[in-house]
N, C-alpha and C. Protein backbone atom coordinates (compact mmCIF):
# COMPACT_ATOMS: atom_id res chain seq x y z
N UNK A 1 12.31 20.34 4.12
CA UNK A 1 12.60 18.98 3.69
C UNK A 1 13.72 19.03 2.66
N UNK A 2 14.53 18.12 2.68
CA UNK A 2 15.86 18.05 1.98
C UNK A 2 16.15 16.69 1.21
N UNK A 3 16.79 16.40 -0.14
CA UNK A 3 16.91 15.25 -0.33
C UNK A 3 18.22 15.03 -0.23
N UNK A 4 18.13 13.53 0.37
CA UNK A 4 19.82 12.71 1.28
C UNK A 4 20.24 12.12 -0.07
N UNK A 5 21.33 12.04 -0.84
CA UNK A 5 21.67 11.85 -1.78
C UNK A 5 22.40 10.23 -1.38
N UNK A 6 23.09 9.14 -1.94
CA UNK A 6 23.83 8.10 -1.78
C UNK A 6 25.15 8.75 -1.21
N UNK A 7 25.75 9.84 -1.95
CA UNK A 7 27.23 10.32 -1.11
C UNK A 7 26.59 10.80 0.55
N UNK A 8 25.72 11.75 0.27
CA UNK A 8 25.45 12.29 1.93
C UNK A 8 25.34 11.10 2.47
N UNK A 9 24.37 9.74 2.66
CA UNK A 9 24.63 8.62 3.64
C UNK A 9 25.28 8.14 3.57
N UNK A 10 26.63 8.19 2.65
CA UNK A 10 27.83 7.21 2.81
C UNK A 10 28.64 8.23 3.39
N UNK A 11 28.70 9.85 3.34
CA UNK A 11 29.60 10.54 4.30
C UNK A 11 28.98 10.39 6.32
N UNK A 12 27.60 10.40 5.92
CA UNK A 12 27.08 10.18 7.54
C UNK A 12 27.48 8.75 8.26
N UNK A 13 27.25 7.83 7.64
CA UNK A 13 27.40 6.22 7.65
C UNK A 13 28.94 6.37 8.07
N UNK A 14 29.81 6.88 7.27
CA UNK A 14 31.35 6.44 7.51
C UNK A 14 31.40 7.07 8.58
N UNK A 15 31.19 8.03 8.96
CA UNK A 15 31.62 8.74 10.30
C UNK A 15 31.13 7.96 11.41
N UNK A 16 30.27 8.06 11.44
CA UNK A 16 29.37 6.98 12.28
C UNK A 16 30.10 5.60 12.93
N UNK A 17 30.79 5.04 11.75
CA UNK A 17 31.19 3.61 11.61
C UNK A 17 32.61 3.86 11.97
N UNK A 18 33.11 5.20 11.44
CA UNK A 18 35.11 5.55 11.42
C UNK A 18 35.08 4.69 10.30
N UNK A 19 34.82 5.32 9.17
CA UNK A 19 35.35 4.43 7.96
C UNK A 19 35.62 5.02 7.30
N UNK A 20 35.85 5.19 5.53
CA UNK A 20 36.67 5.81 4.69
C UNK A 20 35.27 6.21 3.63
N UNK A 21 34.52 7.14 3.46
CA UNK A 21 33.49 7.53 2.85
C UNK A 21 33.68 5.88 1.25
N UNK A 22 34.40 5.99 1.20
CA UNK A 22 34.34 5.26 -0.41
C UNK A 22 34.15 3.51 -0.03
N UNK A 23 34.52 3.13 1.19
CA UNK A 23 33.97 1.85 1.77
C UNK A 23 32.71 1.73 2.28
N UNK A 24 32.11 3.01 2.64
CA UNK A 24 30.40 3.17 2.61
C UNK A 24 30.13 3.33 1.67
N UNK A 25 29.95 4.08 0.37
CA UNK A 25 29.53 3.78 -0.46
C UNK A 25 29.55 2.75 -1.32
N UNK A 26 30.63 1.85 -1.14
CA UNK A 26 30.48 0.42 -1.64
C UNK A 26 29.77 -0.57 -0.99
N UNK A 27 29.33 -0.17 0.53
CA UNK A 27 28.70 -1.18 0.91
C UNK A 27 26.96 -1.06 0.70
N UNK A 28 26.65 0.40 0.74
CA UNK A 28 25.02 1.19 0.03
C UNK A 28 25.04 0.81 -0.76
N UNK A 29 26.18 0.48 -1.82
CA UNK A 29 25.71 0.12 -3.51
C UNK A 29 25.80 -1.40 -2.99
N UNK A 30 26.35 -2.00 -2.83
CA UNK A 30 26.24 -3.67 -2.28
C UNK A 30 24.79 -3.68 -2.20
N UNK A 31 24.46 -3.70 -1.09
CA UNK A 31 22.67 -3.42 -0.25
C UNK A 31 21.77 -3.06 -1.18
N UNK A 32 22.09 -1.79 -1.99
CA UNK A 32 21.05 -1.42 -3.32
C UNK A 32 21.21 -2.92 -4.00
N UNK A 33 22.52 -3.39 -4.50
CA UNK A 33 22.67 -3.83 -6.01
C UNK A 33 21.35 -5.41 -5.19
N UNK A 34 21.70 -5.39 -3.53
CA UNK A 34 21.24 -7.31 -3.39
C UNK A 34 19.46 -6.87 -3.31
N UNK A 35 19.13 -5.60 -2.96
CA UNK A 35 17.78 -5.54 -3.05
C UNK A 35 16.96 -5.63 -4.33
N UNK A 36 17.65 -5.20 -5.40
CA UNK A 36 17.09 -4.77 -7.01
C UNK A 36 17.27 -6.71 -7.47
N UNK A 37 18.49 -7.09 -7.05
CA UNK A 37 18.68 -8.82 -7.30
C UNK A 37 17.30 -9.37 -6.89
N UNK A 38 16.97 -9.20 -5.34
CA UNK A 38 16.17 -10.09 -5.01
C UNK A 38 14.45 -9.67 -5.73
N UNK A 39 14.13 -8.12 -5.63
CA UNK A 39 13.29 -7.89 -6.38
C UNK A 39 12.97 -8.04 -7.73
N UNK A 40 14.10 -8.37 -8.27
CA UNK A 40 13.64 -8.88 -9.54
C UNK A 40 13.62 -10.22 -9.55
N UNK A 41 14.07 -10.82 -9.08
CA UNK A 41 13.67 -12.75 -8.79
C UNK A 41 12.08 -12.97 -8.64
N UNK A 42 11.46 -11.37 -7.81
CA UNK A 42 10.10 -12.02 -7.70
C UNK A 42 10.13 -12.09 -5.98
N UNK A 43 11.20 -11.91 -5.28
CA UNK A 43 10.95 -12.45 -3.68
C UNK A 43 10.72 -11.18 -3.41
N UNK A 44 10.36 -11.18 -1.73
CA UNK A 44 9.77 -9.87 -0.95
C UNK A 44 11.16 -9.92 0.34
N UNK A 45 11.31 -8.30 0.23
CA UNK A 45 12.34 -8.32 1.22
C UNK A 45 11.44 -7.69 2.62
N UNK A 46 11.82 -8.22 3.62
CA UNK A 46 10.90 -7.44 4.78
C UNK A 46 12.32 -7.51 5.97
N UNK A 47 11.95 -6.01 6.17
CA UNK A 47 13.17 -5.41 7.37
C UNK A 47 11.95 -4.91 8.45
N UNK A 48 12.32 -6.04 9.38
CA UNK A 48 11.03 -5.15 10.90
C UNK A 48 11.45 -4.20 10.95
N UNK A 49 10.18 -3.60 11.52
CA UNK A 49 9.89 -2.19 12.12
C UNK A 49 10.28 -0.88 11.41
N UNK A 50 11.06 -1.65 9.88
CA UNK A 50 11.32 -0.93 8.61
C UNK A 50 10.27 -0.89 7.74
N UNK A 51 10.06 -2.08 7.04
CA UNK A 51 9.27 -1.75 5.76
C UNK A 51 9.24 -3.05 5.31
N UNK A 52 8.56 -2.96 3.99
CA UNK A 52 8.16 -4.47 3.11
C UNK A 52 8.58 -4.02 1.66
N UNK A 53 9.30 -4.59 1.05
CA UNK A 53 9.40 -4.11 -0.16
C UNK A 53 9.09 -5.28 -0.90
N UNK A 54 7.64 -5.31 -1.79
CA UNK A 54 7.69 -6.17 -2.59
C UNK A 54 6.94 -6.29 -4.02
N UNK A 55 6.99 -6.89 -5.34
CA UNK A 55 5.95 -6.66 -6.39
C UNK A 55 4.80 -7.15 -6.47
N UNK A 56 4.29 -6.61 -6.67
CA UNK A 56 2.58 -6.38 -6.91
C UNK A 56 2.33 -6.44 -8.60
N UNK A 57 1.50 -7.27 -9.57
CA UNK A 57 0.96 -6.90 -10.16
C UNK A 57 -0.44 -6.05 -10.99
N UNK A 58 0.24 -4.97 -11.40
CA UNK A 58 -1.30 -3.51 -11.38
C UNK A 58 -1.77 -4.16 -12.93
N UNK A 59 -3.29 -3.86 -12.28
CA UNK A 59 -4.09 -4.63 -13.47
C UNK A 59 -4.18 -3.32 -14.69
N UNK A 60 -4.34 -3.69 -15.63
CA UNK A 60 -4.96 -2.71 -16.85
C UNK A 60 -5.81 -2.09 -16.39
N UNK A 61 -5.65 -0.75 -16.55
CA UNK A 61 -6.64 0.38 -16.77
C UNK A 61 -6.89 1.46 -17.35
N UNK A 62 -7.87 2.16 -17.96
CA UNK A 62 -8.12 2.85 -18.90
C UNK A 62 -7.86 4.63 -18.25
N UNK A 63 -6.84 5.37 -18.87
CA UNK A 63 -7.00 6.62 -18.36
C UNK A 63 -7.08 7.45 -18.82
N UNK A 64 -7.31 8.70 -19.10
CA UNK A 64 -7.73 9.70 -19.83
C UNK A 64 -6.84 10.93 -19.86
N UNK A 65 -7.06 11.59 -21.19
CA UNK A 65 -6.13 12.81 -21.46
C UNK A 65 -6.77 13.88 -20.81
N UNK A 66 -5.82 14.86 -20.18
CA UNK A 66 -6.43 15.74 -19.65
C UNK A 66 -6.80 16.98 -20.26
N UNK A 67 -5.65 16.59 -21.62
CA UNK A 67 -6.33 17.93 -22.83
C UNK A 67 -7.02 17.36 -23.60
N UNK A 68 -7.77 15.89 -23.37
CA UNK A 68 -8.67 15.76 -24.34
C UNK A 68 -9.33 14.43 -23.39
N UNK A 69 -10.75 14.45 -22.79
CA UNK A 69 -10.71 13.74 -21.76
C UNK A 69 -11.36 12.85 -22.79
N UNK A 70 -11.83 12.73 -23.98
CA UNK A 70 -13.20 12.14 -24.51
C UNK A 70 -12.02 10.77 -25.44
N UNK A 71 -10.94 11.20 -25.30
CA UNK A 71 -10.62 9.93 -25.51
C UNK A 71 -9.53 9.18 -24.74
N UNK A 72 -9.86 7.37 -24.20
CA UNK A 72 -9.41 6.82 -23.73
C UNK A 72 -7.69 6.62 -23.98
N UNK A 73 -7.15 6.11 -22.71
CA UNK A 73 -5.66 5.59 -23.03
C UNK A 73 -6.20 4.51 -22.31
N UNK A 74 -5.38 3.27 -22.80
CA UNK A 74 -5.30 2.26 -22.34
C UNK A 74 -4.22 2.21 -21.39
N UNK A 75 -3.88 2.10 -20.53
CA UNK A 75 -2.54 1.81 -19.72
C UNK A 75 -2.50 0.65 -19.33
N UNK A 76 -1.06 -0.11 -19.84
CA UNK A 76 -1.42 -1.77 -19.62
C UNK A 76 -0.86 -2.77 -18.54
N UNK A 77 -0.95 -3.65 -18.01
CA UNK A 77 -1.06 -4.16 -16.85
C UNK A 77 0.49 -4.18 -16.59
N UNK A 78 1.02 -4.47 -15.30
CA UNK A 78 2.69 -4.62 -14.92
C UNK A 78 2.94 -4.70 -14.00
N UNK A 79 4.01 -5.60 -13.69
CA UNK A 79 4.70 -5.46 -12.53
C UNK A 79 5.06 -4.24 -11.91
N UNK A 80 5.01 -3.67 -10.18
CA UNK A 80 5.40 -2.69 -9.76
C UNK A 80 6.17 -3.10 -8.81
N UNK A 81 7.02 -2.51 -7.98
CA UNK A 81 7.49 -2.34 -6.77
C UNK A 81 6.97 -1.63 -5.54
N UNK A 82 6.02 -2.30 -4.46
CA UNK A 82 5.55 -1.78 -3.46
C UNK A 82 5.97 -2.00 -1.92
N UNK A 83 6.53 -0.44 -1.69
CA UNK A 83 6.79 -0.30 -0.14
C UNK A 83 5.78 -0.25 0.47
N UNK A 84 5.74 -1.14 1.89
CA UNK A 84 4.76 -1.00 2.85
C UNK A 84 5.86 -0.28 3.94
N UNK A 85 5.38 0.60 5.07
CA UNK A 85 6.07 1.18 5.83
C UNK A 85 6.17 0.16 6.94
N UNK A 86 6.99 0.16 8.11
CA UNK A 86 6.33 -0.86 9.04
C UNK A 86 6.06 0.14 10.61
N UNK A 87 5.58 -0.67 11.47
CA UNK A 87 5.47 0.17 12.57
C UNK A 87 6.00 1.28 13.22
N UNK A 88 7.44 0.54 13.14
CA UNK A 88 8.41 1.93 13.36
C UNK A 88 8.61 2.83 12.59
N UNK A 89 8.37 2.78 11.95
CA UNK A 89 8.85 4.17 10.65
C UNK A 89 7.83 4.56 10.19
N UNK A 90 6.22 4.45 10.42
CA UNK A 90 5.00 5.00 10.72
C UNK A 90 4.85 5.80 11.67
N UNK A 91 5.13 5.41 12.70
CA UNK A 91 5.38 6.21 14.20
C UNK A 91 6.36 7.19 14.19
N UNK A 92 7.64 7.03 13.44
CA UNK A 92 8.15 7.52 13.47
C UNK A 92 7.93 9.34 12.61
N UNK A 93 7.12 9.08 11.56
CA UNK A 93 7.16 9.66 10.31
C UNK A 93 5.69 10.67 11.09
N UNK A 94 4.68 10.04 11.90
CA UNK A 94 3.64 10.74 12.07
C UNK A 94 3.96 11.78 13.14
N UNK A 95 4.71 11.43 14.12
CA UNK A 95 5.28 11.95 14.94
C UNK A 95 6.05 13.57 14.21
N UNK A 96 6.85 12.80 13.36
CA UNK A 96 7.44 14.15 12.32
C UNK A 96 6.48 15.18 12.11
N UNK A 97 5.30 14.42 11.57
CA UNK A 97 4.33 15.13 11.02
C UNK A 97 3.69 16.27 11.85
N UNK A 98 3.37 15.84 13.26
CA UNK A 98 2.86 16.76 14.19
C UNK A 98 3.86 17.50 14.69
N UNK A 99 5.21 17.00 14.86
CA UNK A 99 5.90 18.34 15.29
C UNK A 99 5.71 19.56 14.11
N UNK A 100 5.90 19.20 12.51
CA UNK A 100 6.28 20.15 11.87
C UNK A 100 4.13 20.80 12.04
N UNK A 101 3.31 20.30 12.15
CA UNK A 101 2.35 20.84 12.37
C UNK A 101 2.31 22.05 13.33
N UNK A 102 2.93 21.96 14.07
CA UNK A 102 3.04 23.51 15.39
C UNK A 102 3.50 24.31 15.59
């Protein structure tokens, strides 16, 4: 497993497209900058057969030190950002999973 950096999909993307690596990466940062816009407004972005990206608020809960379990942390309630996967890219990903299984 390898991590795809923003330059690696804007060098794969441009080729792909015949474009100039630095006009893909302006259009990934476009796409990032309108997803972080709309997620912070509060709306949910949903791409079929992609995914759901949207916030959730996590309630307060109490968690504990692991070098000292006998006393509490409070950890306090907040907004998160939650991906749901969608069909296709479940299928897709489990599929992964059993090839690298064999």
């Amino acid at each position: 497993m390898q991590t795809v950096t923003k330059k690696n999909l804007a060098t794969v993307i441009s080729k792909k497209l015949k474009i100039h690596p630095n006009q893909a990466k302006k259009i990934i940062q476009a796409f990032l900058d309108e997803i972080t816009d709309t997620l912070s407004k509060g709306d949910r972005l949903e791409f079929r057969d992609f995914g759901i990206f949207e916030i959730v608020q996590r309630k307060q809960k109490i968690g504990r030190n692991p070098k000292n379990a006998q006393v509490p942390i409070i950890i306090p309630a907040r907004k998160a950002v939650k991906f749901t996967a969608g069909k296709k890219l479940k299928k897709l990903v489990e599929e992964e999973k059993q090839v690298a299984a064999i």
